[in-house]
C-alpha atoms as a PDB file:
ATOM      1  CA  UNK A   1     127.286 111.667 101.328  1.00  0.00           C
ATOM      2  CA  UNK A   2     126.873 108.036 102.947  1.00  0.00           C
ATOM      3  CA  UNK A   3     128.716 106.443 105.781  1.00  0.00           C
ATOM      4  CA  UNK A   4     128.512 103.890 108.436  1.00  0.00           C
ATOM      5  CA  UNK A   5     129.687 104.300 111.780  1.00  0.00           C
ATOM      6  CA  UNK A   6     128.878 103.219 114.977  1.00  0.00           C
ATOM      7  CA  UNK A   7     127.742 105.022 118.435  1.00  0.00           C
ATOM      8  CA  UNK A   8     128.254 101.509 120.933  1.00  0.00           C
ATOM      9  CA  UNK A   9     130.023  98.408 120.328  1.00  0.00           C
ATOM     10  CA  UNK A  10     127.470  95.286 120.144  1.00  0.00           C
ATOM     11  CA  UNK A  11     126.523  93.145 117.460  1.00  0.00           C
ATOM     12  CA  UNK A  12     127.184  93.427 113.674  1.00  0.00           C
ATOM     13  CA  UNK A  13     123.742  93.446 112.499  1.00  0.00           C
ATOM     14  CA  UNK A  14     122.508  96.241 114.624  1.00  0.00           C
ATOM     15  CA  UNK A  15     125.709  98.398 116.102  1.00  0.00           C
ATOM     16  CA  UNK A  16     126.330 100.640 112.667  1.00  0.00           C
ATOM     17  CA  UNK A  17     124.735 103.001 111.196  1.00  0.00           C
ATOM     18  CA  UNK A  18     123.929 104.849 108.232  1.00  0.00           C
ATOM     19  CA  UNK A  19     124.511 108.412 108.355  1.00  0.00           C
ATOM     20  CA  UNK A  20     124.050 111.816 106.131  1.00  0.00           C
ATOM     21  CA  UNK A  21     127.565 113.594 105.893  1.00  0.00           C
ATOM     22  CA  UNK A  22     129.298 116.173 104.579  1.00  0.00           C
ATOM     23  CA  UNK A  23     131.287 115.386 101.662  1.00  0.00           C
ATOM     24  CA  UNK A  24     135.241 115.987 103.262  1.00  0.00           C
ATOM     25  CA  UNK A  25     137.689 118.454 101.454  1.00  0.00           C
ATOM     26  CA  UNK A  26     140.883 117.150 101.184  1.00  0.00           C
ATOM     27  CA  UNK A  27     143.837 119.060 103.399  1.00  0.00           C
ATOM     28  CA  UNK A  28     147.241 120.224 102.752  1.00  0.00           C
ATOM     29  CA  UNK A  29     149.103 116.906 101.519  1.00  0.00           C
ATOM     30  CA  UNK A  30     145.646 114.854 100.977  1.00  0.00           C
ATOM     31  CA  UNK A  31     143.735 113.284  98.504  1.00  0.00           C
ATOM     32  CA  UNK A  32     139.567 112.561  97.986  1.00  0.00           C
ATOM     33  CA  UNK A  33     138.808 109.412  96.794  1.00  0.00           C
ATOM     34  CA  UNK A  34     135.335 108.437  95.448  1.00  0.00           C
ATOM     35  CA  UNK A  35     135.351 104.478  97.074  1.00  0.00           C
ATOM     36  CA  UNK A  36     134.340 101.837  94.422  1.00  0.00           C
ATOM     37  CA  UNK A  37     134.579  98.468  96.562  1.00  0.00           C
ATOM     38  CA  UNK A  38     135.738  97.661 100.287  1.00  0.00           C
ATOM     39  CA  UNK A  39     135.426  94.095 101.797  1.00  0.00           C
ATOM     40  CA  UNK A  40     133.845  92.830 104.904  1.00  0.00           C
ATOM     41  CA  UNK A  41     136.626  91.168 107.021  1.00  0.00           C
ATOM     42  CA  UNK A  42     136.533  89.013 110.080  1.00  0.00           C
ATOM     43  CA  UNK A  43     138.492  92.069 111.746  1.00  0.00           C
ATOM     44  CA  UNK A  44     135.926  94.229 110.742  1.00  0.00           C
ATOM     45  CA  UNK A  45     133.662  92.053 112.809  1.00  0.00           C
ATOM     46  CA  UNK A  46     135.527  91.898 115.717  1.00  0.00           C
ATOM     47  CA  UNK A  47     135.902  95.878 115.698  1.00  0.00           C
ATOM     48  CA  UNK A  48     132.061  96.457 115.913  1.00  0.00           C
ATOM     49  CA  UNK A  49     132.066  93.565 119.032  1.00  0.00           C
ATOM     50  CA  UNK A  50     134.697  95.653 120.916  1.00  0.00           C
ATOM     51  CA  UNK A  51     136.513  92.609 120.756  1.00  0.00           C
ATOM     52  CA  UNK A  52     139.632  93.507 118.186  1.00  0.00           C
ATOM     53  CA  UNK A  53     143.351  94.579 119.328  1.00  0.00           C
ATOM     54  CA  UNK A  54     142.218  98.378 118.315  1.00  0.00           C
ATOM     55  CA  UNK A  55     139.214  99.781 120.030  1.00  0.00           C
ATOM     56  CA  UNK A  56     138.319 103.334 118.466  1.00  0.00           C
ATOM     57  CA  UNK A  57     136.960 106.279 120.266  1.00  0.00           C
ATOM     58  CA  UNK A  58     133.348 106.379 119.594  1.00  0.00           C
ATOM     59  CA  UNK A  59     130.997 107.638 117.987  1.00  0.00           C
ATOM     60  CA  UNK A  60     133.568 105.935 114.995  1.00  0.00           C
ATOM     61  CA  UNK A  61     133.435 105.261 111.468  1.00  0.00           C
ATOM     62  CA  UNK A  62     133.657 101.893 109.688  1.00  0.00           C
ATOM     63  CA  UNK A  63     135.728  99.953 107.527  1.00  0.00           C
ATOM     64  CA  UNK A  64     139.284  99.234 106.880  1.00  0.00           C
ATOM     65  CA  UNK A  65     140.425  98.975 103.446  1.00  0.00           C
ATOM     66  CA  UNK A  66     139.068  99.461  99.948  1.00  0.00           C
ATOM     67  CA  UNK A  67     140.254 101.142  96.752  1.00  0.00           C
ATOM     68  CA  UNK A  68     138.512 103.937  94.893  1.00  0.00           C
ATOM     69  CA  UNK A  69     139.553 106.921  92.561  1.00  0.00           C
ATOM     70  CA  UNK A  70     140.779 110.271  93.699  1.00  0.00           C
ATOM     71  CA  UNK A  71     138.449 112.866  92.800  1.00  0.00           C
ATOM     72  CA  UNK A  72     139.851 115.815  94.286  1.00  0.00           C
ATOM     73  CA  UNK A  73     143.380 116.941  95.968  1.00  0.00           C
ATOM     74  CA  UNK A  74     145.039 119.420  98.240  1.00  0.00           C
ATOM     75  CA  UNK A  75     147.643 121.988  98.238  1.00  0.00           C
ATOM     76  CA  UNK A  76     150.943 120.506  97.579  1.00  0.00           C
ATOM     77  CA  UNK A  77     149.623 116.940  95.559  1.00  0.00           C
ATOM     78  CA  UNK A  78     149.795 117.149  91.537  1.00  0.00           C
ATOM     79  CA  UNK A  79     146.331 117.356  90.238  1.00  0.00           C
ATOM     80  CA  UNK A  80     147.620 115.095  87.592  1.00  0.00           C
ATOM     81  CA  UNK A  81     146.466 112.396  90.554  1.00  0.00           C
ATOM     82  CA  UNK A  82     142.992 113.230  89.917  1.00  0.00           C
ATOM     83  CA  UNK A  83     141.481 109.670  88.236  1.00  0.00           C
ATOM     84  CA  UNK A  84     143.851 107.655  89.766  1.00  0.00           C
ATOM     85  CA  UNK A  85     142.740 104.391  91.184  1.00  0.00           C
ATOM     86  CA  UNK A  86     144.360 103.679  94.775  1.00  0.00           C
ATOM     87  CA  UNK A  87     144.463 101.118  97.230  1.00  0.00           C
ATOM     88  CA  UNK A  88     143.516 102.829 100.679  1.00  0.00           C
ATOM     89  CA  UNK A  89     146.350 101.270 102.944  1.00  0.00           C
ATOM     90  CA  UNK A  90     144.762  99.806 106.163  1.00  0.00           C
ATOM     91  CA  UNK A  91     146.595 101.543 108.622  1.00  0.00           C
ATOM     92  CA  UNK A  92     142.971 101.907 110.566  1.00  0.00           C
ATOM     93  CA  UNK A  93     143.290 105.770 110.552  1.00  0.00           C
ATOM     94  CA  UNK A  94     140.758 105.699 107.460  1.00  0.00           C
ATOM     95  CA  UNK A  95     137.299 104.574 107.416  1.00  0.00           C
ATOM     96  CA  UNK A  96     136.719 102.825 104.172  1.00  0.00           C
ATOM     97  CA  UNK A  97     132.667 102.323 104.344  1.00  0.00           C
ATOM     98  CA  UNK A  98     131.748 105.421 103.143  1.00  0.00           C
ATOM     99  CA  UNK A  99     130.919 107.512 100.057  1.00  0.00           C
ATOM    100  CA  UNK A 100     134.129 108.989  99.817  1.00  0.00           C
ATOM    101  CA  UNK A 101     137.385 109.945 102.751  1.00  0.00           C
ATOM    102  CA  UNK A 102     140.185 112.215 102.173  1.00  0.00           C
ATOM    103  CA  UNK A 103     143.254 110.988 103.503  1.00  0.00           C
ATOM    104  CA  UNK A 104     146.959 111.455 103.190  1.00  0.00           C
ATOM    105  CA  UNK A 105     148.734 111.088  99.878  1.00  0.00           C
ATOM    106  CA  UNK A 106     151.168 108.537 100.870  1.00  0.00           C
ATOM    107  CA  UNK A 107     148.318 106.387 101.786  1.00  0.00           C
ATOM    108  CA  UNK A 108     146.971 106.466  98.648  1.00  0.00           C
ATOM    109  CA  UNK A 109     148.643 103.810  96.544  1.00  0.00           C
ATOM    110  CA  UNK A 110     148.139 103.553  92.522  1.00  0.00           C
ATOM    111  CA  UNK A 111     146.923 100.547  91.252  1.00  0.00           C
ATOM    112  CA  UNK A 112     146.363  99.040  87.644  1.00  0.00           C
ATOM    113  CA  UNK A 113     142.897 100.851  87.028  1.00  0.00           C
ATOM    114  CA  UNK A 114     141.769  97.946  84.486  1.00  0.00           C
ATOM    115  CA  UNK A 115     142.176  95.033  87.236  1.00  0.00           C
ATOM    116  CA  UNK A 116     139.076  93.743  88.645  1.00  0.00           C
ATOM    117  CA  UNK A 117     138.357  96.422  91.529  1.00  0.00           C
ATOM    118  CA  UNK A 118     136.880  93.573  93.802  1.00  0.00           C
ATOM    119  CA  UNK A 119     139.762  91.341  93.989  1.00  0.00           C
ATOM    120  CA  UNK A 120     141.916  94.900  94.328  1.00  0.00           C
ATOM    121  CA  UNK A 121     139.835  95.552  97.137  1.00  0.00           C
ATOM    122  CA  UNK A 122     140.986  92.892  99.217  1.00  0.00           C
ATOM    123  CA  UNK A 123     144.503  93.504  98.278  1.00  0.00           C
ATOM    124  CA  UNK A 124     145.064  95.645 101.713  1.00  0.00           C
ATOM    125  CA  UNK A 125     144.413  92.817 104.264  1.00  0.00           C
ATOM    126  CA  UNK A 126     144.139  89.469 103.161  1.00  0.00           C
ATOM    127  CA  UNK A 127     147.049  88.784 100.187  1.00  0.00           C
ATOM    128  CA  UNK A 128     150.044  90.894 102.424  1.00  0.00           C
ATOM    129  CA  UNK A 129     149.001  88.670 105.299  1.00  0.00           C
ATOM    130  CA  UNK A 130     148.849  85.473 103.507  1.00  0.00           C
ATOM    131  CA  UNK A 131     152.450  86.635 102.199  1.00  0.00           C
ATOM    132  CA  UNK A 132     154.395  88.205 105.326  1.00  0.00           C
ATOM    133  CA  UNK A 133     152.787  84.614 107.339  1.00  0.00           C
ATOM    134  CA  UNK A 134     155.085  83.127 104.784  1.00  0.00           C
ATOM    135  CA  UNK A 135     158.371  85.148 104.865  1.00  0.00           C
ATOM    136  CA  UNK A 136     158.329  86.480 108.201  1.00  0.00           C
ATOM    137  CA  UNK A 137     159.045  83.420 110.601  1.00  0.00           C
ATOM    138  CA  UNK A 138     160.413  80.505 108.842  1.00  0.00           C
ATOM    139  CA  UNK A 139     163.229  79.437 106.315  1.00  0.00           C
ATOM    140  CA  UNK A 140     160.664  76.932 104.771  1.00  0.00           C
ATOM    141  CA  UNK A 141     163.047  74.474 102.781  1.00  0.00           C
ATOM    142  CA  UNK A 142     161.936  74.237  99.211  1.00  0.00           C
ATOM    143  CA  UNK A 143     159.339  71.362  98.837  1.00  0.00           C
ATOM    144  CA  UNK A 144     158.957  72.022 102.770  1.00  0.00           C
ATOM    145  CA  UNK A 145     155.529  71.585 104.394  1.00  0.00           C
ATOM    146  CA  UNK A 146     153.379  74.426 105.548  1.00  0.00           C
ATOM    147  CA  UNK A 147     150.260  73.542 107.358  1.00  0.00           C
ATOM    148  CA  UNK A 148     147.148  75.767 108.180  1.00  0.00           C
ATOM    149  CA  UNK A 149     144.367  75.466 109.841  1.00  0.00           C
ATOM    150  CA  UNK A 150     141.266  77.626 108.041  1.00  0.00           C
ATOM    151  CA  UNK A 151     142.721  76.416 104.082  1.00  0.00           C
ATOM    152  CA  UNK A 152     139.374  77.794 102.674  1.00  0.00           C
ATOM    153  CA  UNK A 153     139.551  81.430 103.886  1.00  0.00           C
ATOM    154  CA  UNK A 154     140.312  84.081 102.202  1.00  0.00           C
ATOM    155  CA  UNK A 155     143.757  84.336 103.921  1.00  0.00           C
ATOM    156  CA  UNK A 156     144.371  80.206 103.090  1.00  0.00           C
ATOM    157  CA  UNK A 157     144.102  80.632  99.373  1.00  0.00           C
ATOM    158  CA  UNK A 158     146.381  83.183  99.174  1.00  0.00           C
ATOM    159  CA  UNK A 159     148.471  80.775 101.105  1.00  0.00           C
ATOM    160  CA  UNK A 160     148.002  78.253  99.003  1.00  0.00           C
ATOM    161  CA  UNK A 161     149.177  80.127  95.580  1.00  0.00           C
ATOM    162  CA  UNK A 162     151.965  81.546  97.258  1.00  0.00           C
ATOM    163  CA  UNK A 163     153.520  79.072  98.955  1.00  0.00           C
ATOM    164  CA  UNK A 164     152.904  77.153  95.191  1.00  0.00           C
ATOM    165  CA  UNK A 165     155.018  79.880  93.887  1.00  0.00           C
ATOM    166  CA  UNK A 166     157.968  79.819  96.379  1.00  0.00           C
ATOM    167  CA  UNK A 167     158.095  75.929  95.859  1.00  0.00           C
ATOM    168  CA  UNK A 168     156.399  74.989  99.252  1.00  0.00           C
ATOM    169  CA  UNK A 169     153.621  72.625  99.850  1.00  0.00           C
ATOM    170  CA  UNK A 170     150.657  73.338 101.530  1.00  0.00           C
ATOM    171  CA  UNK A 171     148.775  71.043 104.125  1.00  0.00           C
ATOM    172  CA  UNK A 172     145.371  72.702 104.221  1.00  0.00           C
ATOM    173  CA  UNK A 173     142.971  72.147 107.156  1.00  0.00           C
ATOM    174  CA  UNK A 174     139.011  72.423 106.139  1.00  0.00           C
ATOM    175  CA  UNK A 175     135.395  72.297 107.738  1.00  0.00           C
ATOM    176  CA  UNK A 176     133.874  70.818 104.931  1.00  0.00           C
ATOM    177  CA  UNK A 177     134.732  67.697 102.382  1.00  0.00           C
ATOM    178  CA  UNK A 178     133.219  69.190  99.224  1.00  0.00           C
ATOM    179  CA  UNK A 179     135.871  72.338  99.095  1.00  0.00           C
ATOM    180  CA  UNK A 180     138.964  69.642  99.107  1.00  0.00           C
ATOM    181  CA  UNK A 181     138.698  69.381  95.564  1.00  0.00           C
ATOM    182  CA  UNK A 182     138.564  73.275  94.605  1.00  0.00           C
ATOM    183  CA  UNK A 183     141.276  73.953  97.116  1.00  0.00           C
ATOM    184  CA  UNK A 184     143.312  70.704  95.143  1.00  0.00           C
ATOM    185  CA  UNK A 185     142.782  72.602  91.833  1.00  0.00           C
ATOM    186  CA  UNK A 186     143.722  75.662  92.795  1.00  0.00           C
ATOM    187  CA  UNK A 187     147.373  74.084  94.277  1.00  0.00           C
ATOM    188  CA  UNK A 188     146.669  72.452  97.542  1.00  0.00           C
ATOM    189  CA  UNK A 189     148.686  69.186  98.075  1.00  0.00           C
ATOM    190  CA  UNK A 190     146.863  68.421 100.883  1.00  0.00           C
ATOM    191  CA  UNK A 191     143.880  69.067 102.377  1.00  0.00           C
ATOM    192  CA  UNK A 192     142.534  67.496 105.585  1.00  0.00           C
ATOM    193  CA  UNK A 193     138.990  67.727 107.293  1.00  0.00           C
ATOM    194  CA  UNK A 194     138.692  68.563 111.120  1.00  0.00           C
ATOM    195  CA  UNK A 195     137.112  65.851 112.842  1.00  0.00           C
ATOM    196  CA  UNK A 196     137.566  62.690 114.799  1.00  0.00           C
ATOM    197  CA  UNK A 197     140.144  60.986 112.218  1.00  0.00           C
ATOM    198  CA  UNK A 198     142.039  63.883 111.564  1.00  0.00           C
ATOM    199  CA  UNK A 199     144.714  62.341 113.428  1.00  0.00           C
ATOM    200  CA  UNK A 200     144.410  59.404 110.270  1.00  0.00           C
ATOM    201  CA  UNK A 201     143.939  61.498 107.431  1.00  0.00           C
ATOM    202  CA  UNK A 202     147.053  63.460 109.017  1.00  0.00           C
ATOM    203  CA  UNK A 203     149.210  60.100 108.585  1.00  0.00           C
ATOM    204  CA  UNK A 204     148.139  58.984 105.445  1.00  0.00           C
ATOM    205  CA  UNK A 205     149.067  63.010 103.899  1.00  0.00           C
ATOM    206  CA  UNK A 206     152.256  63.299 105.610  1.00  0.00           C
ATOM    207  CA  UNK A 207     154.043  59.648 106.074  1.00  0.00           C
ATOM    208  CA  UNK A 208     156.963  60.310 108.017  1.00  0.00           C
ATOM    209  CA  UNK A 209     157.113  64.048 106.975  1.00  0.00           C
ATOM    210  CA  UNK A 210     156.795  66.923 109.815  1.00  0.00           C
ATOM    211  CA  UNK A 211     155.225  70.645 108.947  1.00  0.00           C
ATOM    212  CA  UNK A 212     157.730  73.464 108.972  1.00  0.00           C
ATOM    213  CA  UNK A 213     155.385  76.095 109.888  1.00  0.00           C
ATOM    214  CA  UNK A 214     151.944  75.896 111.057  1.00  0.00           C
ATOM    215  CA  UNK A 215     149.827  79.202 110.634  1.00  0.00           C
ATOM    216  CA  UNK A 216     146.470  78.879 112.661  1.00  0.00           C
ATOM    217  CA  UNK A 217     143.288  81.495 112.014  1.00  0.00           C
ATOM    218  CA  UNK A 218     140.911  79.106 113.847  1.00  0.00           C
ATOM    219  CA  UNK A 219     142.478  78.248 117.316  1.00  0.00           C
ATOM    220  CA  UNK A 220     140.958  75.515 119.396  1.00  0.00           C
ATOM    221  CA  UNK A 221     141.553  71.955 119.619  1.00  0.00           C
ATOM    222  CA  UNK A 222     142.501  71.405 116.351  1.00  0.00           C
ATOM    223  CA  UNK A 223     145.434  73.149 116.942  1.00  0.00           C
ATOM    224  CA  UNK A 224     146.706  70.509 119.402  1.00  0.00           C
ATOM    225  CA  UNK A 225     146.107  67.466 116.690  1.00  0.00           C
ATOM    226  CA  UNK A 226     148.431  69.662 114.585  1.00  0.00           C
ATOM    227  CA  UNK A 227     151.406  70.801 116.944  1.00  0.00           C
ATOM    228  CA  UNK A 228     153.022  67.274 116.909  1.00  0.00           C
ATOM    229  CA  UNK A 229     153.624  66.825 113.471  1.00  0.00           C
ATOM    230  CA  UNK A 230     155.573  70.265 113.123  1.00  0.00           C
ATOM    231  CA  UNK A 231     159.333  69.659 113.048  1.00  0.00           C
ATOM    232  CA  UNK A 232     161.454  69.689 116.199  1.00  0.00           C
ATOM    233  CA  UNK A 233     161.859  73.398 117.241  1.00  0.00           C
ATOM    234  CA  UNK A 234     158.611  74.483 114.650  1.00  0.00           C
ATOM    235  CA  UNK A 235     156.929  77.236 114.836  1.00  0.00           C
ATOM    236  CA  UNK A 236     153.229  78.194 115.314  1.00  0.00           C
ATOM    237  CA  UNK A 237     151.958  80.885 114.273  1.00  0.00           C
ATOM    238  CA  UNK A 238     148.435  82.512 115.120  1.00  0.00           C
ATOM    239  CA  UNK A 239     147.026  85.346 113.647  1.00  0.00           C
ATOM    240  CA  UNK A 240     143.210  84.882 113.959  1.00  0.00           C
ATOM    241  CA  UNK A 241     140.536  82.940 116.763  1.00  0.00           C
ATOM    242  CA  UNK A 242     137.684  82.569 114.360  1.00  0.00           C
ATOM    243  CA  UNK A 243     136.720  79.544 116.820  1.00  0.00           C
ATOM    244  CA  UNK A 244     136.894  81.761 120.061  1.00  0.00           C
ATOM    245  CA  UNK A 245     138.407  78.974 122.115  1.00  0.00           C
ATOM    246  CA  UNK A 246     142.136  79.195 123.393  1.00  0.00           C
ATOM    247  CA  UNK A 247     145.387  78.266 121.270  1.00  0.00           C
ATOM    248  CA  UNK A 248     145.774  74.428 122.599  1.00  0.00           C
ATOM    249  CA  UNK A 249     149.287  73.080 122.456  1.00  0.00           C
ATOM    250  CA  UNK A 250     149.981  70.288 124.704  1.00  0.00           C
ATOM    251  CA  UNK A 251     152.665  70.865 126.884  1.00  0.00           C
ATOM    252  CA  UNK A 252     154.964  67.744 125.895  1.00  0.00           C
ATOM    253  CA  UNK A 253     155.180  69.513 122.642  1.00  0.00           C
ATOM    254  CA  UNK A 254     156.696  72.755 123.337  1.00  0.00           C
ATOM    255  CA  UNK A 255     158.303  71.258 126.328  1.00  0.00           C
ATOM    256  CA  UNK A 256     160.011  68.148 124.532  1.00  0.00           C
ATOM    257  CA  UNK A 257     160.138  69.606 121.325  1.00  0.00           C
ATOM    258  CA  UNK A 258     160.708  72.872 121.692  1.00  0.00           C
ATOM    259  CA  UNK A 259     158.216  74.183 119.814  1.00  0.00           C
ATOM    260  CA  UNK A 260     157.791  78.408 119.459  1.00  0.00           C
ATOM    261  CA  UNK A 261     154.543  80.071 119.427  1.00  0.00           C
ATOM    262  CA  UNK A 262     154.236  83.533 117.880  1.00  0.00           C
ATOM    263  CA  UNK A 263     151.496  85.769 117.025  1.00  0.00           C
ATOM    264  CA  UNK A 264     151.150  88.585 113.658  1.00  0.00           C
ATOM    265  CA  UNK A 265     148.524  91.139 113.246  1.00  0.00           C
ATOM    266  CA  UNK A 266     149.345  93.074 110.121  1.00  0.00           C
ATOM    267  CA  UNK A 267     148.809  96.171 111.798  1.00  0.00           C
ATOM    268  CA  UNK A 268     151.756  95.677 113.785  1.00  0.00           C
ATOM    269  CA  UNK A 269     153.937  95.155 110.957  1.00  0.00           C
ATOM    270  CA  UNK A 270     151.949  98.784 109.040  1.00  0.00           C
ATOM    271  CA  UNK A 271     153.061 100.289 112.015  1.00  0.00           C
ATOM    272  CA  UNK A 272     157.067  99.798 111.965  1.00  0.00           C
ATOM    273  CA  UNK A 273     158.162  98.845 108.657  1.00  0.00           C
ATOM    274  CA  UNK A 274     159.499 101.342 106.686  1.00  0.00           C
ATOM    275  CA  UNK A 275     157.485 102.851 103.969  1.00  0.00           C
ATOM    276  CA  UNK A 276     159.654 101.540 101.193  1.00  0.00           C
ATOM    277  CA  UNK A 277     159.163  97.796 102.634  1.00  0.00           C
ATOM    278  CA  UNK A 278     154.818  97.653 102.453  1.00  0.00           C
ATOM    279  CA  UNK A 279     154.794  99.967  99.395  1.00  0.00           C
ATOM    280  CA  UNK A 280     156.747  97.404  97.252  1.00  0.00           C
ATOM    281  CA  UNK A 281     155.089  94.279  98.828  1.00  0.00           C
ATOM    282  CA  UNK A 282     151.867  96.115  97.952  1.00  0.00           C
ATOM    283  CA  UNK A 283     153.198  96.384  94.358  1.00  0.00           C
ATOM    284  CA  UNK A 284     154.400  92.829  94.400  1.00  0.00           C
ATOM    285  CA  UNK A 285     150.876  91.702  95.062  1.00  0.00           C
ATOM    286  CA  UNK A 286     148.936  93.875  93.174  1.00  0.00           C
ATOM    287  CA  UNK A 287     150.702  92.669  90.107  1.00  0.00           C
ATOM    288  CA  UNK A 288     149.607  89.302  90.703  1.00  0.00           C
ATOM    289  CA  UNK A 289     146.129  90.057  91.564  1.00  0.00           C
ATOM    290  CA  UNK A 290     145.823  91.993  88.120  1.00  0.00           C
ATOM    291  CA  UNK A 291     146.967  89.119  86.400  1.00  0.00           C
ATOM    292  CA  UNK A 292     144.419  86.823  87.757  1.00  0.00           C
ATOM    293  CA  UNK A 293     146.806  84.642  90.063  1.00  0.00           C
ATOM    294  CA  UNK A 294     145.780  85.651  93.318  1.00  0.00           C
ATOM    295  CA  UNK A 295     141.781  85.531  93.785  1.00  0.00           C
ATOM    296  CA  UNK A 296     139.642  84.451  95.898  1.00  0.00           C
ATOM    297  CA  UNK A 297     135.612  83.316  95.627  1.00  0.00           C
ATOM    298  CA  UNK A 298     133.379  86.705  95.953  1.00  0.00           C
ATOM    299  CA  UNK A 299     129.879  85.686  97.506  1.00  0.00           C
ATOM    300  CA  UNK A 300     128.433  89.024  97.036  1.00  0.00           C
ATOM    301  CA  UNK A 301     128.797  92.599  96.822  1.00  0.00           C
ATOM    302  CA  UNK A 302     126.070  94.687  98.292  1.00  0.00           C
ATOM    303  CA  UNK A 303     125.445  98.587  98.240  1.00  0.00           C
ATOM    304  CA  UNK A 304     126.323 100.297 101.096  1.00  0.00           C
ATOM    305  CA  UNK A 305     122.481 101.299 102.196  1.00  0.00           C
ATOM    306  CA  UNK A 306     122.025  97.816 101.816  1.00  0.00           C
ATOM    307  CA  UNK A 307     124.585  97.191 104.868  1.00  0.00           C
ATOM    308  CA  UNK A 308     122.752  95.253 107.362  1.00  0.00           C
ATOM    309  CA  UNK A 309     121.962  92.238 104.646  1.00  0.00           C
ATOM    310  CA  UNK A 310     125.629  92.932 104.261  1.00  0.00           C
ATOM    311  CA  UNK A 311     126.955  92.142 107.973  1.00  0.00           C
ATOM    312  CA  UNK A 312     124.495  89.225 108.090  1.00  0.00           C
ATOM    313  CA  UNK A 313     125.569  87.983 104.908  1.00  0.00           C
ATOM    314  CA  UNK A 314     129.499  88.512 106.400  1.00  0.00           C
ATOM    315  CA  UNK A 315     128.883  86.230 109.356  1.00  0.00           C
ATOM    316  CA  UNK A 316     126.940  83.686 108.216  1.00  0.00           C
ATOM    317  CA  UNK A 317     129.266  80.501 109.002  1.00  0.00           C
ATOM    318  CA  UNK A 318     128.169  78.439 106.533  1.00  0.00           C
ATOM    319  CA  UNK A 319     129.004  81.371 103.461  1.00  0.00           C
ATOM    320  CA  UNK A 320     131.464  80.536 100.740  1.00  0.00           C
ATOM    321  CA  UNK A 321     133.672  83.711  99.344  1.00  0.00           C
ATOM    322  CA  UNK A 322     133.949  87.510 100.939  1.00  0.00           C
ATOM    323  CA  UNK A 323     131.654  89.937 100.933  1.00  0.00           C
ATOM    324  CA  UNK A 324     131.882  93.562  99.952  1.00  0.00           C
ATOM    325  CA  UNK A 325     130.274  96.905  99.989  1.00  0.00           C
ATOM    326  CA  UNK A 326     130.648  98.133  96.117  1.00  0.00           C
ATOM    327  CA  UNK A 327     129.886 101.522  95.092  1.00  0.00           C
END
């Protein structure tokens, strides 16, 4: 069988590999799944740099979610499992960008096996984030304000349906004009473009209304045009650097208004909540990505030999929707 892995951190394009391997049996307690789709993610990225919160021992395999069908199992799991479609939880023990992985049985959640496997794909990462960013920090009043920088990712949209759902509106922070409208239709109330009038376009959104809770993937300066229209004693909260510059707050804001600034990496949250918590958020969201509510823009899906156009493809800055491996 196929898998990537890498020997040396470096760059995307050229650090993994594509490697002959023998096909794993499944222990005591374990399952083999066949893979049928796992996602490129910024993380992902980052991991191959050398430059994410979890550094593996190398040589290391790649990839950290996906979903795919069990195939085979071990002693002590019901063979009626076999066929099964399962989300591979993204604890980061499993390497998801290969041919097939055996890995524990509780890992292995069921899913609807007649949703669309590439939006199931990205249910590991992207839709729990988008939803914990929401629940974890802030009492958001109903009809409340959330802002976020980096409203077209993959992590924004979800934002955007769910905070629709829970009755909170979204102030959405974009690169580029022509998405505004997309990100309008799919229930944006606002959506502002970085540049030198942000501060404007800020005022004219808002009036005399201040952000609850600000959730920031990009970092950098825009950041700092944000931070004073959050509410006295707001919180910021940063889960992602896609700019690589610093966090800017000014320090009149958090000094004068008390603002709080917190980070979340998912992982953290994998790592110390109890099982029964992330299992039924995972079935929460699944249900809603089977019935077509939460989705985001797919802007290709390549086969795994085909993995360098894949990581190019992944990083361009300028690409609109995720990328996957697809099997």
């Amino acid at each position: 069988m196929k898998k990537l892995h890498m020997r040396a951190f470096g760059k995307p394009s050229t650090a993994p590999e594509l490697i002959e391997s023998e096909t794993p049996e499944p222990g005591a307690g374990q399952v083999l799944v066949a893979l049928e789709a796992a996602p490129i993610n910024p993380s992902d990225v980052l991991l191959i740099r050398g430059l994410y919160g979890h550094r593996p021992t190398l040589p290391a395999a790649l990839g950290t979610e996906g979903v795919g069908r069990i195939v085979a199992v071990g002693a002590a799991v019901d063979p009626a499992r076999i066929g099964e479609r399962v989300l591979i939880i993204p604890t980061l023990k499993h390497a998801t960008w290969q041919d097939q992985i055996a890995i524990d049985e509780d890992d292995a959640i069921a899913v609807d096996p007649a949703a669309d496997v590439l939006q199931l794909a990205m249910l590991g990462v992207n839709p729990v984030t988008a939803d914990l960013l929401l629940r974890r920090f802030v009492d958001v009043p109903l009809g409340g304000w959330v802002g976020q920088t980096a409203g077209n990712s993959a992590v924004g949209r979800y934002v955007i349906t769910l905070a629709k759902q829970t009755g909170y509106r979204t102030l959405n922070v974009v690169r580029r004009p022509e998405v505004a409208a997309e990100l309008l239709e799919l229930g944006a109330d606002a959506v502002v473009v970085s540049g030198p009038d942000l501060g404007v376009q800020l005022k004219t959104a808002l009036g005399d209304e201040r952000i609850s809770l600000l959730l920031d993937a990009t970092a950098g300066d825009v950041v700092a045009e944000l931070a004073p229209w959050l509410v006295h004693g707001g919180t910021l909260v940063s889960y992602g650097g896609m700019s690589g510059a610093p966090v800017v707050v000014r320090p009149g804001d958090l000094i004068f208004r008390d603002l709080h600034v917190r980070g979340f990496w998912q992982k953290g949250w994998l790592d110390t909540a109890p099982r029964e918590e992330f299992t039924a958020a995972y079935a929460r969201l699944a249900a809603l990505v089977t019935d077509g509510t939460l989705r985001v823009p797919i802007a290709a899906a390549y086969p795994l030999e085909k993995y360098q156009d894949a990581l190019i493809h992944a990083t361009q800055a300028d690409r609109v929707g995720k990328v996957l491996f697809a099997w």
